[in-house]
C-alpha atoms as a PDB file:
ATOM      1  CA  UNK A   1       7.404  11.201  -3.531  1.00  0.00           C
ATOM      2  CA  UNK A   2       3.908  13.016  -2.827  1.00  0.00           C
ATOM      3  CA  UNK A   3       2.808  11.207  -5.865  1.00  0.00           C
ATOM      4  CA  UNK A   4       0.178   9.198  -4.833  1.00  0.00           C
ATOM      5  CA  UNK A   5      -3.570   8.956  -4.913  1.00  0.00           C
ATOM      6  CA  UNK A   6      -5.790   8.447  -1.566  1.00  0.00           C
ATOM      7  CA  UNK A   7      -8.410   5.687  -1.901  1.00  0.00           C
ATOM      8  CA  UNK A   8     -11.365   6.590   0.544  1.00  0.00           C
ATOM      9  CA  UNK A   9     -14.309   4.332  -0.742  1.00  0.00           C
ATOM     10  CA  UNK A  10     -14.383   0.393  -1.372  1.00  0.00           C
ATOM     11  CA  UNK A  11     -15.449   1.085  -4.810  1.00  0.00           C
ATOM     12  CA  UNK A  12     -12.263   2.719  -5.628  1.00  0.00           C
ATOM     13  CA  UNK A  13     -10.218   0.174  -4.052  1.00  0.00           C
ATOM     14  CA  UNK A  14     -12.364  -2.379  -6.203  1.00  0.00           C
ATOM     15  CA  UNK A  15     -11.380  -0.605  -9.514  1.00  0.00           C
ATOM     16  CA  UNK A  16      -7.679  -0.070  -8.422  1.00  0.00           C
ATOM     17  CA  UNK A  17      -7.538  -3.629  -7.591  1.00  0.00           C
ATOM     18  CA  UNK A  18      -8.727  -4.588 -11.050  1.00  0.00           C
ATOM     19  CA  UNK A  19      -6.602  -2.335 -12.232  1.00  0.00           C
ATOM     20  CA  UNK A  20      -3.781  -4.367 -10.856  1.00  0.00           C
ATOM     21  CA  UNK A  21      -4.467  -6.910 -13.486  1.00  0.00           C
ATOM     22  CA  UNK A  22      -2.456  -4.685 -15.993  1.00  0.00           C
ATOM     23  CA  UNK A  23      -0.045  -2.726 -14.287  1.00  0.00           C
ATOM     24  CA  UNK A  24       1.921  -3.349 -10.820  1.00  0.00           C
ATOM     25  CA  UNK A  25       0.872  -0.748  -8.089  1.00  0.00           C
ATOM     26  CA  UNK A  26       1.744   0.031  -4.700  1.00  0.00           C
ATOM     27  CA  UNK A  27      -0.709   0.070  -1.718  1.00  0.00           C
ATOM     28  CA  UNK A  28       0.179   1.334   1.971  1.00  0.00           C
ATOM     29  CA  UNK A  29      -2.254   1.238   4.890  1.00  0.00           C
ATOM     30  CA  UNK A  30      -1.247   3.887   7.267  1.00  0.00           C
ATOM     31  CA  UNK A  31      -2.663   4.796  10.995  1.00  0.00           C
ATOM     32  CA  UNK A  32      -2.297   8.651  11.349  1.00  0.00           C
ATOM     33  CA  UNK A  33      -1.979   8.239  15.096  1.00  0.00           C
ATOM     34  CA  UNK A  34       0.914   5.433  14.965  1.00  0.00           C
ATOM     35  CA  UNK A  35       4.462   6.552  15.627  1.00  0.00           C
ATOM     36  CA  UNK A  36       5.596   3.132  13.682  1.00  0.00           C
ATOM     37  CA  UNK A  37       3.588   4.292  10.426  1.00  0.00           C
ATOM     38  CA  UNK A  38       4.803   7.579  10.734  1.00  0.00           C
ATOM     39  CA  UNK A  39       8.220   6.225  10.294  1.00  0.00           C
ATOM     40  CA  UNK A  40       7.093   4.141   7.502  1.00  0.00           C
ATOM     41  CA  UNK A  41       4.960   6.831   5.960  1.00  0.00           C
ATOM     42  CA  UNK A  42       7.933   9.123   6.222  1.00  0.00           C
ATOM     43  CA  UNK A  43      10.040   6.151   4.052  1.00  0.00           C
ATOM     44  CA  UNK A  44       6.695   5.363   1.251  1.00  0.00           C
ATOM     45  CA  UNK A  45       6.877   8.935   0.731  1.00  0.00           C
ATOM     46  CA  UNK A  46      10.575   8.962   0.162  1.00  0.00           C
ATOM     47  CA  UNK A  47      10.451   6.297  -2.614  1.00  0.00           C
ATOM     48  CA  UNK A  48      10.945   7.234  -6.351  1.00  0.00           C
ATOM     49  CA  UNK A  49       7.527   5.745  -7.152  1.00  0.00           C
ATOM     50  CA  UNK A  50       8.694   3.932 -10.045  1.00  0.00           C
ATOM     51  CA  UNK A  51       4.808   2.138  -9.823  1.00  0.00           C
ATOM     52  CA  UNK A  52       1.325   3.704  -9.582  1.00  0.00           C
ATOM     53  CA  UNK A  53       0.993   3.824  -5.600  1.00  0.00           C
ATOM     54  CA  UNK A  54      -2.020   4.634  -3.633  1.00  0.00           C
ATOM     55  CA  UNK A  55      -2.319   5.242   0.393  1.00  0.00           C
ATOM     56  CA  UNK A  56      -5.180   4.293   2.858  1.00  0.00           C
ATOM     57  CA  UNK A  57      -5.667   5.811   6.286  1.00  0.00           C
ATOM     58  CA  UNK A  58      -6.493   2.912   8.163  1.00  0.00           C
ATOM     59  CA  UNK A  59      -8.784   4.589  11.003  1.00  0.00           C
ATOM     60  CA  UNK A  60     -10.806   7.109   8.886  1.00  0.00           C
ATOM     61  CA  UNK A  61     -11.548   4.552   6.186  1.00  0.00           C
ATOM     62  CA  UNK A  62     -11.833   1.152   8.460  1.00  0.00           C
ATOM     63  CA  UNK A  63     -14.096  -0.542   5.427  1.00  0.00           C
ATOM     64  CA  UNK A  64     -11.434   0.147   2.912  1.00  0.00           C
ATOM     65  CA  UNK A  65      -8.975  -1.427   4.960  1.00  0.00           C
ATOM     66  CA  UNK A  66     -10.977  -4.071   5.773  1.00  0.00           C
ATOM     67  CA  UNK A  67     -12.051  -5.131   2.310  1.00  0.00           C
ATOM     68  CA  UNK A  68      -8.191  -4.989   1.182  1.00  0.00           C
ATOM     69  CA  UNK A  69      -7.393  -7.507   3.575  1.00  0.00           C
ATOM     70  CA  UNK A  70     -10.060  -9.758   2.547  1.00  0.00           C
ATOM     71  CA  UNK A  71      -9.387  -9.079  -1.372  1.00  0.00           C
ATOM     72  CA  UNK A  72      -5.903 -10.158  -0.475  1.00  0.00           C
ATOM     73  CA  UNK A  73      -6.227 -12.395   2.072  1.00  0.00           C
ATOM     74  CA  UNK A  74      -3.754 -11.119   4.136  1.00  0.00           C
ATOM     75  CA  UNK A  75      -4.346  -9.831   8.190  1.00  0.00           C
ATOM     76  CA  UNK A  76      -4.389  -6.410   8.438  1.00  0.00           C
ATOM     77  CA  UNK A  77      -1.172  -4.984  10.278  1.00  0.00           C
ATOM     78  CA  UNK A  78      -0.561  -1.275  10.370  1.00  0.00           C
ATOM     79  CA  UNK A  79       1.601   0.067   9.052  1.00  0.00           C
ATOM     80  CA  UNK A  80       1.865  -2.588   5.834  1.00  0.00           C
ATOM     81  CA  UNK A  81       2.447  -2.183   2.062  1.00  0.00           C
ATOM     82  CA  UNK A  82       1.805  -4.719  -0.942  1.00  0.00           C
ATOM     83  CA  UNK A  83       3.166  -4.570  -4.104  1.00  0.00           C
ATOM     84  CA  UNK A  84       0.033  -6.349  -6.444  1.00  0.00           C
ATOM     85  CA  UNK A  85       0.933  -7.451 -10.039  1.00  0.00           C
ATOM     86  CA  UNK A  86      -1.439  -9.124 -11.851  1.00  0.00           C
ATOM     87  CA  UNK A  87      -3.845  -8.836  -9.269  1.00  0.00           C
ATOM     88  CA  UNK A  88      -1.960 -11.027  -6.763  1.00  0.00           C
ATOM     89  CA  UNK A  89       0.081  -9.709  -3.640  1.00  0.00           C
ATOM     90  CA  UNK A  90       3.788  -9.976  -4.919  1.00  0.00           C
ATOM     91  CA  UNK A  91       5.518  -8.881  -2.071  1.00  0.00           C
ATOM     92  CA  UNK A  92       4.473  -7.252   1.418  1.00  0.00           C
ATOM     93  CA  UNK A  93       5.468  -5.585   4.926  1.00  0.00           C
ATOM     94  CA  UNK A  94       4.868  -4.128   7.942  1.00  0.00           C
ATOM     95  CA  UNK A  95       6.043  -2.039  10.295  1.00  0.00           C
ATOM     96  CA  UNK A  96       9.643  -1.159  10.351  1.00  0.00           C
ATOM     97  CA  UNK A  97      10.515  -3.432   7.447  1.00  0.00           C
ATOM     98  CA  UNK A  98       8.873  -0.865   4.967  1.00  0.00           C
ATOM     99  CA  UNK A  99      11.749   1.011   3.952  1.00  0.00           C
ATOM    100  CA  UNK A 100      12.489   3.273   1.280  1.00  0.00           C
ATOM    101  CA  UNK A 101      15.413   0.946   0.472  1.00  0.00           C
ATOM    102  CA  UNK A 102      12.975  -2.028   0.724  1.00  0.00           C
ATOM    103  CA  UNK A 103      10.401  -0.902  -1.775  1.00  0.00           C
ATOM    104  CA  UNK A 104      13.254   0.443  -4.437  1.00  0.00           C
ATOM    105  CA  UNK A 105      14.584  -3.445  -4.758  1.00  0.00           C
ATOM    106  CA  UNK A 106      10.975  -4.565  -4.825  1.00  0.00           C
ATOM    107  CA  UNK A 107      10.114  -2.367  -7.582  1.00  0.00           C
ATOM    108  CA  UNK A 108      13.087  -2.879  -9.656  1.00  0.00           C
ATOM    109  CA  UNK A 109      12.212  -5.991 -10.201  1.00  0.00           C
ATOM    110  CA  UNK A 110       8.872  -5.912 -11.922  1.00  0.00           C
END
């Protein structure tokens, strides 16, 4: 895949999320020091990004990740990935259940 866009500031994850009012996108919160979410990074960069997807690196930008889970009201896990349509969480995962297999069903159905 390698088609994604880093979101490093809280503003940027505001405007993405807004965003998500129009168009579905993908969002995965990855630790760069996690074996787990190198796996799962390994399988979100493997997907045919059929949806506008966006990563966060969980320890260098703590406030982003911190203000997604509280925009979405969901705990933070790492690794985890959300699907948002209509700026609501349509599907998410974490840890070994993000799969490349996993987010091609997801995304074939929006």
């Amino acid at each position: 895949m390698g088609n994604y866009k880093e979101i490093t500031t809280v503003n940027q994850w505001k405007n993405i999320f807004d965003e998500s009012k129009d168009k579905a996108i993908l969002v995965f919160k990855h630790s760069t020091t996690c074996p787990v979410s190198a796996h799962a990074y390994g399988e979100f960069t493997a997907f045919n990004n059929s949806i506008e997807s966006y990563l966060v690196k969980v320890i260098e930008n703590r406030a982003v990740s911190n203000e997604i889970s509280k925009d979405l009201g969901i705990q933070h896990e790492s690794p985890q990935a959300f699907v948002i349509a209509n700026s609501d969480v349509v599907w998410n995962a974490s840890h070994w259940k993000i799969t490349k297999k996993e987010l091609d069903k997801v995304t074939a159905l929006l």
